[in-house]
N, C-alpha and C. Protein backbone atom coordinates (compact mmCIF):
# COMPACT_ATOMS: atom_id res chain seq x y z
N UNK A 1 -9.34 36.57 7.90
CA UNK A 1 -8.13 35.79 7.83
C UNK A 1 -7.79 35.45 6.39
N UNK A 2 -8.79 35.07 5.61
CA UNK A 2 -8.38 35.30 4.12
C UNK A 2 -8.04 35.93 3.43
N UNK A 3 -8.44 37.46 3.58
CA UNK A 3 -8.19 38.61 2.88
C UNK A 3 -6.55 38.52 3.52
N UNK A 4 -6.26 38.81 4.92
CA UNK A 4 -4.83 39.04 5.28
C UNK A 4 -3.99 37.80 4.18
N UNK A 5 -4.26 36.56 4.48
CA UNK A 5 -3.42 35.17 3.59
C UNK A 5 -3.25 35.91 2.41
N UNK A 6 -3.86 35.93 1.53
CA UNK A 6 -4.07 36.41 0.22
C UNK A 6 -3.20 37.42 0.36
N UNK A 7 -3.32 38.85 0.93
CA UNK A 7 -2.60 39.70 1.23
C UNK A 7 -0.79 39.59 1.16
N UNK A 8 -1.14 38.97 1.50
CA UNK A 8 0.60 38.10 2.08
C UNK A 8 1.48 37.76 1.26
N UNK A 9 0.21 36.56 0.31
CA UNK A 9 1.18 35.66 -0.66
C UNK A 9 1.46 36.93 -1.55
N UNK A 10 0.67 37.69 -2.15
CA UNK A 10 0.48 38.34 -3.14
C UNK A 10 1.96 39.60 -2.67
N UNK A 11 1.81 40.33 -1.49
CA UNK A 11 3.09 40.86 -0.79
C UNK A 11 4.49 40.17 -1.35
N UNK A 12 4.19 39.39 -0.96
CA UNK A 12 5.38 38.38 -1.47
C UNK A 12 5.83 38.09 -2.97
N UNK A 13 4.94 38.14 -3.64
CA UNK A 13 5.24 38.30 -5.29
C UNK A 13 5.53 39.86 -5.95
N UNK A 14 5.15 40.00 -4.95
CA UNK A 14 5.57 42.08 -5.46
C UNK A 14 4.20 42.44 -5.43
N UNK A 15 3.47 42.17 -5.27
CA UNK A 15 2.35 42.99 -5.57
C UNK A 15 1.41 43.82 -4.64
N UNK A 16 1.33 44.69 -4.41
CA UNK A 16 1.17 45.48 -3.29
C UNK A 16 -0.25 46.55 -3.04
N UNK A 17 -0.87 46.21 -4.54
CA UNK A 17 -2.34 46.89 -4.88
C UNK A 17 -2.80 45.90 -3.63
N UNK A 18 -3.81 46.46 -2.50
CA UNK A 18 -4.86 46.23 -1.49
C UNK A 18 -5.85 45.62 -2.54
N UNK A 19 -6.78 44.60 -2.05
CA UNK A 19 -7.90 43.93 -2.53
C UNK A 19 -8.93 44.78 -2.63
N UNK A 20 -9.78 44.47 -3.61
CA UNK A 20 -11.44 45.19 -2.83
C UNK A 20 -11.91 44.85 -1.85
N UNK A 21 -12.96 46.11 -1.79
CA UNK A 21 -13.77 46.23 -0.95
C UNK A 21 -14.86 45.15 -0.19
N UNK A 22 -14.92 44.14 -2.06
CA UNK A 22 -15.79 43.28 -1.31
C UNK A 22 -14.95 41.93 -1.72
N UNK A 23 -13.99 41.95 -1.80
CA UNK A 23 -13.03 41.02 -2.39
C UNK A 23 -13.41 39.41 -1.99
N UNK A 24 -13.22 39.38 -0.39
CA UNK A 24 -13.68 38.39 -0.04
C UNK A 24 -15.12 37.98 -0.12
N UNK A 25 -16.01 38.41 0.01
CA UNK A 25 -17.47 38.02 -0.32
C UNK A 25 -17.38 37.47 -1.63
N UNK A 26 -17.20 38.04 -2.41
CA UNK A 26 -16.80 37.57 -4.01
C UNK A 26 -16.38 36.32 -4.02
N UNK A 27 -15.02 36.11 -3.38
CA UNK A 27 -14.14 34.70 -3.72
C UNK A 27 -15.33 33.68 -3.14
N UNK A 28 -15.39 34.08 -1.64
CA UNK A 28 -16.78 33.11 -1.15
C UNK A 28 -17.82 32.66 -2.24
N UNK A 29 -18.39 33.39 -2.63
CA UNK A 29 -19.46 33.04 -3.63
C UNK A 29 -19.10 32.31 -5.01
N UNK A 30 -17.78 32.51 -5.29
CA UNK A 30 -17.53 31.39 -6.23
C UNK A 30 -17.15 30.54 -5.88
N UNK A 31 -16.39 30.43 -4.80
CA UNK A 31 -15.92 29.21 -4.20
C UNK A 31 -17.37 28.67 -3.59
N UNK A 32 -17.65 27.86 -4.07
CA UNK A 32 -19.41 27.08 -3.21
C UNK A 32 -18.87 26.54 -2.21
N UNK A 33 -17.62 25.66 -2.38
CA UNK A 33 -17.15 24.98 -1.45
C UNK A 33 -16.78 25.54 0.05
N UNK A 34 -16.68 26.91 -0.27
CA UNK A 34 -15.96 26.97 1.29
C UNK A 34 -17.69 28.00 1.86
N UNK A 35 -17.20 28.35 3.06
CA UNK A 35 -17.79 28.65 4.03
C UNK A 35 -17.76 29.43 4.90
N UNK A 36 -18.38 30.47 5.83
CA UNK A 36 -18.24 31.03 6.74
C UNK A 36 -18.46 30.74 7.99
N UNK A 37 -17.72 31.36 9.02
CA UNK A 37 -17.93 30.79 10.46
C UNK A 37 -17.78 32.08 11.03
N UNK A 38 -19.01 32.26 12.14
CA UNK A 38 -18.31 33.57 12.63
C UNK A 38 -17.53 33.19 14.62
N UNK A 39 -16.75 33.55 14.66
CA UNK A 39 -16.16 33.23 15.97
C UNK A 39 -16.55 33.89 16.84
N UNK A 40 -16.74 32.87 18.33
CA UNK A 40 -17.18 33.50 19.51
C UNK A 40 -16.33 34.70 20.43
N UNK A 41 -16.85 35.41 20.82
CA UNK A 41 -15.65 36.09 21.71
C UNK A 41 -15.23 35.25 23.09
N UNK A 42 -14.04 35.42 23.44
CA UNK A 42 -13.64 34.35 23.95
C UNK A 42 -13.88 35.60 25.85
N UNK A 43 -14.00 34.93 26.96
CA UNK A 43 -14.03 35.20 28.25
C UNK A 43 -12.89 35.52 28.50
N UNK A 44 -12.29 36.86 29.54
CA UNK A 44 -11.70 37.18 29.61
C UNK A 44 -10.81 36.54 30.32
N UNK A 45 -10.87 35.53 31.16
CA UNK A 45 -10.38 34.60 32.07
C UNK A 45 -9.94 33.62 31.16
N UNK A 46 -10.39 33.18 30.51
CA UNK A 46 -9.74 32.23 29.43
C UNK A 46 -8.92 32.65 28.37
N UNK A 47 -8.80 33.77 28.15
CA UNK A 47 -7.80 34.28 27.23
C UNK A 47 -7.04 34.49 27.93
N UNK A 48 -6.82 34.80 29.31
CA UNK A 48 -5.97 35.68 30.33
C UNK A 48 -5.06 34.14 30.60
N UNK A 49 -5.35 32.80 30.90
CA UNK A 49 -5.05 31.33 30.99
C UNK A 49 -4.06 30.90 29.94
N UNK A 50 -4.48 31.44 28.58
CA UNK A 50 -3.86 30.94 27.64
C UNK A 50 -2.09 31.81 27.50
N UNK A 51 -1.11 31.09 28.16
CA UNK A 51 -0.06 31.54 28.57
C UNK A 51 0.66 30.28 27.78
N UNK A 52 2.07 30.61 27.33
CA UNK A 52 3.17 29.91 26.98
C UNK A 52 2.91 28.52 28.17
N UNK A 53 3.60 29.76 29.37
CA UNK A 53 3.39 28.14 30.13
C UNK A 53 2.53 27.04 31.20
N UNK A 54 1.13 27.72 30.30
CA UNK A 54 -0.07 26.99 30.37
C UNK A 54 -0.03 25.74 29.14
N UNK A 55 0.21 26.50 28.10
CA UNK A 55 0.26 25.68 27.26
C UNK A 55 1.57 24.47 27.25
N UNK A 56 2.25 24.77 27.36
CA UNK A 56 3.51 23.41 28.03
C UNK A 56 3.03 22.66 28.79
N UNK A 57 2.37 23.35 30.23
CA UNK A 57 1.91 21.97 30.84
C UNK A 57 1.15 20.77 30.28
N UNK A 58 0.19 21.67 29.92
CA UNK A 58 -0.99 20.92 29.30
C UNK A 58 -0.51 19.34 28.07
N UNK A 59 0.75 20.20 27.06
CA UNK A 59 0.97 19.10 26.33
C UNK A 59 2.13 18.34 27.30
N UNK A 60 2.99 18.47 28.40
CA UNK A 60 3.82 17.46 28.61
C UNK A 60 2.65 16.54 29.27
N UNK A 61 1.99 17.11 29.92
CA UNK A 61 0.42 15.65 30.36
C UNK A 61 0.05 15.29 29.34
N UNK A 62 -0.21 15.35 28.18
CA UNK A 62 -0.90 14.93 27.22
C UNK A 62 -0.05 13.76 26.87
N UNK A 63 1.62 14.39 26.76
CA UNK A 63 2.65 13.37 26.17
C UNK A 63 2.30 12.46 26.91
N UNK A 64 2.29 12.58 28.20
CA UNK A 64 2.50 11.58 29.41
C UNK A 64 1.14 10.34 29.63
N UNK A 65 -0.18 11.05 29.30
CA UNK A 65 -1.06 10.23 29.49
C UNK A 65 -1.35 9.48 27.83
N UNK A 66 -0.86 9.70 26.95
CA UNK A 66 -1.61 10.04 25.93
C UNK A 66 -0.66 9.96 24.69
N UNK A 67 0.92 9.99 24.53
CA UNK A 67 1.93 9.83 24.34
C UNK A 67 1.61 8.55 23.01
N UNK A 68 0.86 7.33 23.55
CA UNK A 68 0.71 6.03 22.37
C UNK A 68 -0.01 6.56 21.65
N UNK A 69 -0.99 7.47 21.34
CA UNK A 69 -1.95 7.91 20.45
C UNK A 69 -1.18 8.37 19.58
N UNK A 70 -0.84 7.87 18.61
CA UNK A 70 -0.32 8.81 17.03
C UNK A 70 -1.26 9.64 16.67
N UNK A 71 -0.65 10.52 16.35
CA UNK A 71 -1.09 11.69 15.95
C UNK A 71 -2.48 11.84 14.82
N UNK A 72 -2.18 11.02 13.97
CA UNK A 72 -3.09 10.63 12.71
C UNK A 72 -4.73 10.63 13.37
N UNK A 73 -4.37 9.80 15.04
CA UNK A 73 -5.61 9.18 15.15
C UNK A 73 -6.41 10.08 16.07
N UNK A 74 -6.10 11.28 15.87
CA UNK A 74 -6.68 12.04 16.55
C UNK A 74 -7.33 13.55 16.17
N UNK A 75 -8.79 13.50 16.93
CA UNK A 75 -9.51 14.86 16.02
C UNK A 75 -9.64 15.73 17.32
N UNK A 76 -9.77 17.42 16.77
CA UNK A 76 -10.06 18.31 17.79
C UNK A 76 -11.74 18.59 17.80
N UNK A 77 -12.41 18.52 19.24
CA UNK A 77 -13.88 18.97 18.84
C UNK A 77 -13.84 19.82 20.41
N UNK A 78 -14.75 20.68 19.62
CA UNK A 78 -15.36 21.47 20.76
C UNK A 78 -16.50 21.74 21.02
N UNK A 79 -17.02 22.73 21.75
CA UNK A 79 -17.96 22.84 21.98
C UNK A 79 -19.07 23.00 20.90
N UNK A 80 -18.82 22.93 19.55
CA UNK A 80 -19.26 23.32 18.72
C UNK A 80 -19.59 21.82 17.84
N UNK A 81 -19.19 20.81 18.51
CA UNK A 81 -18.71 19.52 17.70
C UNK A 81 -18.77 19.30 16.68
N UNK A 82 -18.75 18.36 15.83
CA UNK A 82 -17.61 17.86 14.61
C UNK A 82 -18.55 17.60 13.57
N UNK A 83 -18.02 17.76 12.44
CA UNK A 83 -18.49 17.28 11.20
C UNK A 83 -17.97 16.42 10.48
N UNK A 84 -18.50 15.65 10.38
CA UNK A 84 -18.12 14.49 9.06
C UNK A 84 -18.83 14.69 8.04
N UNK A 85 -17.43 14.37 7.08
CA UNK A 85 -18.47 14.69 5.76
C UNK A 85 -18.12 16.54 5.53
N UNK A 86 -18.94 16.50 4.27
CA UNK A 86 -19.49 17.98 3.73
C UNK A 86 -20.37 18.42 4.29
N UNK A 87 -20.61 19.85 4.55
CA UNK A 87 -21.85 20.47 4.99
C UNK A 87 -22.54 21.49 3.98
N UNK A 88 -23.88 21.49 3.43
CA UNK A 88 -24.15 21.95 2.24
C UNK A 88 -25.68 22.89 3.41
N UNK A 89 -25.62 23.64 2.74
CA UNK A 89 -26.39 24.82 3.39
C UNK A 89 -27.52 25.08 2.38
């Protein structure tokens, strides 16, 4: 997903030379700060769910139950749960 971003902005300025090979590994390693994650493959039943108007329902209930919660005050966690803070490896 970085290499494509990068890709993009750079598209966008005219510039159209492809990155290296190891382009992203590189930026990673100077950047200390950031990080890798590798993503799960998702079940085929649950990708098959994730529909336009699955997703509508879901947020007009949300509005409905859930509606006073400003936005600010709210975090996404999953199955993977949450970090506070920095994570240093």
């Amino acid at each position: 997903q970085l290499r494509a971003c990068v890709e993009a902005i750079l598209k966008q300025q005219g510039d159209n030379k492809p990155l290296g090979k190891h382009w992203t590994t590189r930026f990673v390693k100077r950047h200390l700060e950031l990080s890798t994650k590798l993503g799960k493959r998702q079940e085929a039943a649950r990708f098959d769910g994730f529909t336009p108007k699955a997703v509508n329902w879901y947020f007009d209930i949300r509005e409905d139950e859930y509606g006073w919660i400003k936005p600010e005050n709210t975090v996404n966690v999953d199955e993977g749960g949450i970090m506070v803070g920095f994570g240093h490896s």
